[in-house]
Every structure is written in C-alpha cells, then in structure tokens.
C-alpha atoms as a PDB file:
ATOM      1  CA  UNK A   1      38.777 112.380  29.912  1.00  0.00           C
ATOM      2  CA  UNK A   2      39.798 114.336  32.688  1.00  0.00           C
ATOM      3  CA  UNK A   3      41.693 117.642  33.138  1.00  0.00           C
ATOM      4  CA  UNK A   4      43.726 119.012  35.725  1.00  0.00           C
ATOM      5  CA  UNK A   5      42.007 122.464  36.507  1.00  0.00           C
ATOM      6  CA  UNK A   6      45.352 124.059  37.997  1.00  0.00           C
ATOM      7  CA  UNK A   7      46.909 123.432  34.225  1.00  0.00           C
ATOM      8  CA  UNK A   8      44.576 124.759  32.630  1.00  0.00           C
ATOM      9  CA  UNK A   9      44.843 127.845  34.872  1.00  0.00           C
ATOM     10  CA  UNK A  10      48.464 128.068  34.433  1.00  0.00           C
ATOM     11  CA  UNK A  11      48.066 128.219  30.517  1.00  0.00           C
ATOM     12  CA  UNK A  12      45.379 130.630  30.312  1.00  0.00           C
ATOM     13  CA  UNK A  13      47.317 132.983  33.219  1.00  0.00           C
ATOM     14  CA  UNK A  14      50.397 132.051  30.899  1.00  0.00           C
ATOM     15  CA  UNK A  15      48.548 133.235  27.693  1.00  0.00           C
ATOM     16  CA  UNK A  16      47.082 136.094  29.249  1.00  0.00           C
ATOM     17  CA  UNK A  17      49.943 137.624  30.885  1.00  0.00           C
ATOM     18  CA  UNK A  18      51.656 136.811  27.214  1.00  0.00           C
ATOM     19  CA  UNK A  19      49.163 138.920  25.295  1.00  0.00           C
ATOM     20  CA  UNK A  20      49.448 142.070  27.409  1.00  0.00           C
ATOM     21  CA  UNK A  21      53.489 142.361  27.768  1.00  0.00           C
ATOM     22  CA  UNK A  22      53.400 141.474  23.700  1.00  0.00           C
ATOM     23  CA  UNK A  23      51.227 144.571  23.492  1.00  0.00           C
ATOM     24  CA  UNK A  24      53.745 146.902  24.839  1.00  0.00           C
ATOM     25  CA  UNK A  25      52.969 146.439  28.484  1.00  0.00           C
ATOM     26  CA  UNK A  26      55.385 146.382  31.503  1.00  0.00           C
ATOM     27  CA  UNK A  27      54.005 143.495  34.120  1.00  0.00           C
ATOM     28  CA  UNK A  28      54.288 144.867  37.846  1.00  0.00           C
ATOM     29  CA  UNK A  29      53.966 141.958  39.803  1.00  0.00           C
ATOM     30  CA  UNK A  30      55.689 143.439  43.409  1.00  0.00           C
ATOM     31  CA  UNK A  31      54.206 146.340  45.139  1.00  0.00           C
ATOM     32  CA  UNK A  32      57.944 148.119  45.208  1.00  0.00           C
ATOM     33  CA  UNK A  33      57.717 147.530  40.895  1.00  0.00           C
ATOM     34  CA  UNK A  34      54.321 149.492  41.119  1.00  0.00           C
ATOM     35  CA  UNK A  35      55.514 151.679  43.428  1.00  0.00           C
ATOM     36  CA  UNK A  36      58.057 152.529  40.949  1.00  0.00           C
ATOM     37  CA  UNK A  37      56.394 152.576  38.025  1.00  0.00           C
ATOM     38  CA  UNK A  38      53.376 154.779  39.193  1.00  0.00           C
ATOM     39  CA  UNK A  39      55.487 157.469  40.352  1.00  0.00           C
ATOM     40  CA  UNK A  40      56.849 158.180  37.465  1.00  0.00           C
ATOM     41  CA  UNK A  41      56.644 161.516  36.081  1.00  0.00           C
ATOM     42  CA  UNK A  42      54.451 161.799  32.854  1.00  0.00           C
ATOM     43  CA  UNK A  43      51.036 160.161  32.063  1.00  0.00           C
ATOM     44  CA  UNK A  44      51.040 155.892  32.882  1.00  0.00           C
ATOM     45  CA  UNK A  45      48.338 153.843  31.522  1.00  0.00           C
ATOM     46  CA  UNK A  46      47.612 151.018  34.332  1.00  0.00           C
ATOM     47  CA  UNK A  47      45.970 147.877  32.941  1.00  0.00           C
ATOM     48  CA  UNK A  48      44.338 145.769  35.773  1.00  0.00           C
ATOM     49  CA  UNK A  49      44.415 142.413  34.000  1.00  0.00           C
ATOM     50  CA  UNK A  50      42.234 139.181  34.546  1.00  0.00           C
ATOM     51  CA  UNK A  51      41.092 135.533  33.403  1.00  0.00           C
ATOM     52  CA  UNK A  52      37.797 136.647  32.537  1.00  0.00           C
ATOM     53  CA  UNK A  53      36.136 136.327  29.166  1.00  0.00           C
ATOM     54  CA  UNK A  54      35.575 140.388  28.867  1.00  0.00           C
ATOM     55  CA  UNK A  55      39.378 140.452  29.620  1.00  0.00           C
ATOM     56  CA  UNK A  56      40.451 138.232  27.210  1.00  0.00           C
ATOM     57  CA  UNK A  57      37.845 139.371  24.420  1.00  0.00           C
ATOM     58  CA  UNK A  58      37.551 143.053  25.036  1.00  0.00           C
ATOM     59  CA  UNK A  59      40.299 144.557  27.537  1.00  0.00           C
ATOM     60  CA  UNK A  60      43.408 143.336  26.058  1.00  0.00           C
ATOM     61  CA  UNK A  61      42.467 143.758  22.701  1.00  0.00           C
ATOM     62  CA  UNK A  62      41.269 147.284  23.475  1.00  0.00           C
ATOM     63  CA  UNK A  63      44.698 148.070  25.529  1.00  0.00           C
ATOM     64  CA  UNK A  64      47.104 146.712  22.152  1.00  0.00           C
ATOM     65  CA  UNK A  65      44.910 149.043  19.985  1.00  0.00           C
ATOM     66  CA  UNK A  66      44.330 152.152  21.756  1.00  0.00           C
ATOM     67  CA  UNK A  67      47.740 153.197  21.816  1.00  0.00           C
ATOM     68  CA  UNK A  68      48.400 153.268  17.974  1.00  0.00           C
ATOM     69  CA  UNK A  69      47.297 156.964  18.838  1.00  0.00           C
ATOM     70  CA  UNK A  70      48.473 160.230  17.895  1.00  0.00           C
ATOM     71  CA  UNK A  71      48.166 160.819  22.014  1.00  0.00           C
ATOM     72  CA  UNK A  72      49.126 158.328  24.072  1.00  0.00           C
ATOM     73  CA  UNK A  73      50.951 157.801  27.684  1.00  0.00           C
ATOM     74  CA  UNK A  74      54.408 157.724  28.559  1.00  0.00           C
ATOM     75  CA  UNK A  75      54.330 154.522  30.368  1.00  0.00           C
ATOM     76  CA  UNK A  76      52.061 151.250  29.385  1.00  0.00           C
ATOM     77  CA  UNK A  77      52.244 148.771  32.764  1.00  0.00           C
ATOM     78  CA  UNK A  78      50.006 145.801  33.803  1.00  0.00           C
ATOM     79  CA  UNK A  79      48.975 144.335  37.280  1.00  0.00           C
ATOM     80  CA  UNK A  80      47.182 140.952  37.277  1.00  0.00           C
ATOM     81  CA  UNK A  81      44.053 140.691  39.473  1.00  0.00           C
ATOM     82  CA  UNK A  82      44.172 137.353  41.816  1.00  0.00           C
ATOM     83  CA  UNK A  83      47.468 136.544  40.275  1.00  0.00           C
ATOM     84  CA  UNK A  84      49.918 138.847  41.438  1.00  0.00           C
ATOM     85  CA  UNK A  85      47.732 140.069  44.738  1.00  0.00           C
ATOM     86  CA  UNK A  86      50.789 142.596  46.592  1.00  0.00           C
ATOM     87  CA  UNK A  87      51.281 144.807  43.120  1.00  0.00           C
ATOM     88  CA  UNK A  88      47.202 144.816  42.437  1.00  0.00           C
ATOM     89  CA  UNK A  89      46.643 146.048  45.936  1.00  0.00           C
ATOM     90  CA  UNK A  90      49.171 148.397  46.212  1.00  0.00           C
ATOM     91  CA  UNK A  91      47.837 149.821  42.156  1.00  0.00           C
ATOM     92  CA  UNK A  92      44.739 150.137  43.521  1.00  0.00           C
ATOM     93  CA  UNK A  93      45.442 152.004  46.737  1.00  0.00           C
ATOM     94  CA  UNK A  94      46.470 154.782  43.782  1.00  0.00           C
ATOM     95  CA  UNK A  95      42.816 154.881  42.245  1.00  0.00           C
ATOM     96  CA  UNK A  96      40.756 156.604  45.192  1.00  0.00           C
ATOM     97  CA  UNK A  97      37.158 156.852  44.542  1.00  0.00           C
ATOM     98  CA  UNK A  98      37.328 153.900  42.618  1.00  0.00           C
ATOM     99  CA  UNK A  99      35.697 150.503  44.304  1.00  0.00           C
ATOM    100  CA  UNK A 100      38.313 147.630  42.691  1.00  0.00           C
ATOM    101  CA  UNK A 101      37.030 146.375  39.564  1.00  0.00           C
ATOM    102  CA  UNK A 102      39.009 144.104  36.683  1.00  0.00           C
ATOM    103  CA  UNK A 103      39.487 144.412  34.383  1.00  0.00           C
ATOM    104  CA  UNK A 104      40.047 147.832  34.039  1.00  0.00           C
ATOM    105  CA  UNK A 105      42.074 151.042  33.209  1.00  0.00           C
ATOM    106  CA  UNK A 106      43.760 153.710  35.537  1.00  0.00           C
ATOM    107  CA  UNK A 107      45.158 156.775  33.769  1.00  0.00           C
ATOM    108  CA  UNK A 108      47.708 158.737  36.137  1.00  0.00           C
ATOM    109  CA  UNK A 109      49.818 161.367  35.521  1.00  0.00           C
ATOM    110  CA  UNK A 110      52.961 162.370  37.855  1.00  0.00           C
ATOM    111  CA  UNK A 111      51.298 159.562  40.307  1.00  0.00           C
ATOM    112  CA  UNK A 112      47.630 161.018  40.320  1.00  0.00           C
ATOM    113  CA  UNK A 113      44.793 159.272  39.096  1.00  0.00           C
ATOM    114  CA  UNK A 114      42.866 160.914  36.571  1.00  0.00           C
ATOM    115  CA  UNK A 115      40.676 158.945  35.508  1.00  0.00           C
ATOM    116  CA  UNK A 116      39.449 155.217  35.164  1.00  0.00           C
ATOM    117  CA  UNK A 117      37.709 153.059  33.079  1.00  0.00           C
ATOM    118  CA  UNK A 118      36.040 150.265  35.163  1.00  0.00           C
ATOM    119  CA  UNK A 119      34.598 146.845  34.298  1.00  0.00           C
ATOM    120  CA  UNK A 120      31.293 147.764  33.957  1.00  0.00           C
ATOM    121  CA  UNK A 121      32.224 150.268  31.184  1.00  0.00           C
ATOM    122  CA  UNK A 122      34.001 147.235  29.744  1.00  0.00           C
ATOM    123  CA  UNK A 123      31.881 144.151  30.420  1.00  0.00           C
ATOM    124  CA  UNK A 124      29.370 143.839  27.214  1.00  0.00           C
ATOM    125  CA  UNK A 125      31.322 146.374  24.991  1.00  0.00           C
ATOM    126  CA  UNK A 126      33.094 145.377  21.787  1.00  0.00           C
ATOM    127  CA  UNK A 127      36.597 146.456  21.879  1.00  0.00           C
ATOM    128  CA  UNK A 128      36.537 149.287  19.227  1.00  0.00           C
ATOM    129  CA  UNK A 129      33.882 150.988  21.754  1.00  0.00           C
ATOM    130  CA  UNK A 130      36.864 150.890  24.851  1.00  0.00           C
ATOM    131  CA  UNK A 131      39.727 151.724  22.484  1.00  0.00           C
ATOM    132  CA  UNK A 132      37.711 154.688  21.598  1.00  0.00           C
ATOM    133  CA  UNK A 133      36.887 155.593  25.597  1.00  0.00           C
ATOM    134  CA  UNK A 134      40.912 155.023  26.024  1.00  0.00           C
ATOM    135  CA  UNK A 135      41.449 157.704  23.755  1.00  0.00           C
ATOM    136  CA  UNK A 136      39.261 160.304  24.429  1.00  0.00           C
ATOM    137  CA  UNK A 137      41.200 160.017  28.046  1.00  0.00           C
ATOM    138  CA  UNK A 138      44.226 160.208  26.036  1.00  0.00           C
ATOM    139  CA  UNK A 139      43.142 163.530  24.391  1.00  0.00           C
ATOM    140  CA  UNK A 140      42.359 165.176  27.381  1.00  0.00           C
ATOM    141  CA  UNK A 141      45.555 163.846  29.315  1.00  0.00           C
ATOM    142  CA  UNK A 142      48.227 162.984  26.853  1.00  0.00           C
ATOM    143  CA  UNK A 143      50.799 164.642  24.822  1.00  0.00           C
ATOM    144  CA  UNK A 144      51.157 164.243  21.203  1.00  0.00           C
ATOM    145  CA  UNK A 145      53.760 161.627  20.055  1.00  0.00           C
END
C-alpha cells in the first residue's frame, strides 16, 4: 500500500489549523495580518502552531483550555510554523530575546512582548501543566473578564 506523503501533510496541516481557529483562535497567515493583529492595544495571546506530536497532544489542547479563565487576553491569534513562513517571521521579529521555538506562546500587550512560553517548557508536559503556566501569565498580565 502506498501513500502519498504530501496528502497526508495536507490533512494533518488541515486538521491542525482546524483545531486551533475552532478553539477561538484568529489564523495570521500574512505578515500585514500579524502586523495588525499584534499592534493591537490590550493583551494578545500568540500561538506559534506546528505538525509536531507535542503540538498536537499538548499545545493546542493547552491553548483551547487555558482561556476558560477568569483572566484572559483580549485577542487569541495563531501563526503556523513552516506553513505560513512571512506571518511566523514577522511574529517572531516581536518576541526579542526569544531564539524561535514551536510550538509555543507569546503574550504581548499594546505590541510588547511580555513573556513566552517556549517548546522546551512544552515538549514532555501534559497539557493541564501548560494551561496552568498560561494562566499564571494571565494573572500577572490580564484583566478580569
């Protein structure tokens, strides 16, 4: 039996980018749309997306749940790393001190970073562990909904 590799990509890109906008998440996929987005006033939760299992398993779980939060940003956006390449540069030239790293999580507010969660802090974690890490950021940088 033999499968064509690109389909399969397409499906679980398909699936993945599926999850993340069902979760409440805007998808960025120019640099002008993250442009936009990141300047927005208020605090923006940036999910840097991927096809990796520790995306799939713990990073887009963890970015559905943690906002079902008494704190939680104004703004909920996505960029997907190797997918959409222009609008995950261009997020990441908004993280300094932070080496590029997905997935991951970029908390800005009024366009500044302010903090990130990075793969590492991700990779090997169940998901309840980074929901919880989400919102401890939330409680020091959010407002009460």
């Amino acid at each position: 039996m033999s499968m064509d590799f690109n389909i399969f990509m397409n499906d679980v890109v398909r699936q993945a980018r599926q999850e993340i906008s069902t979760a409440g998440y805007q998808e960025l996929k120019t640099a002008d749309e993250v442009e936009e987005a990141l300047n927005q006033k208020g605090t923006t939760l940036v999910m840097i997306n991927s096809v990796c299992g520790c995306a799939g398993g713990i990073a887009r779980p963890a970015a559905a749940y943690s906002v079902h939060y008494d704190k939680r940003p104004d703004h909920l956006v996505t960029v997907f790393a190797g997918q959409d390449k222009e609008a995950t540069e261009k997020a990441r030239s908004y993280f300094t001190g932070y080496p590029p790293s997905s997935p991951s999580f970029a908390l800005l507010k009024d366009g500044k970073i302010c903090s990130m969660i990075e793969r590492h802090q991700i990779e090997g974690y169940d998901p309840a562990t980074v929901v919880a890490k989400l919102q401890q950021e939330f409680d020091k940088y959010c407002e009460e909904i």
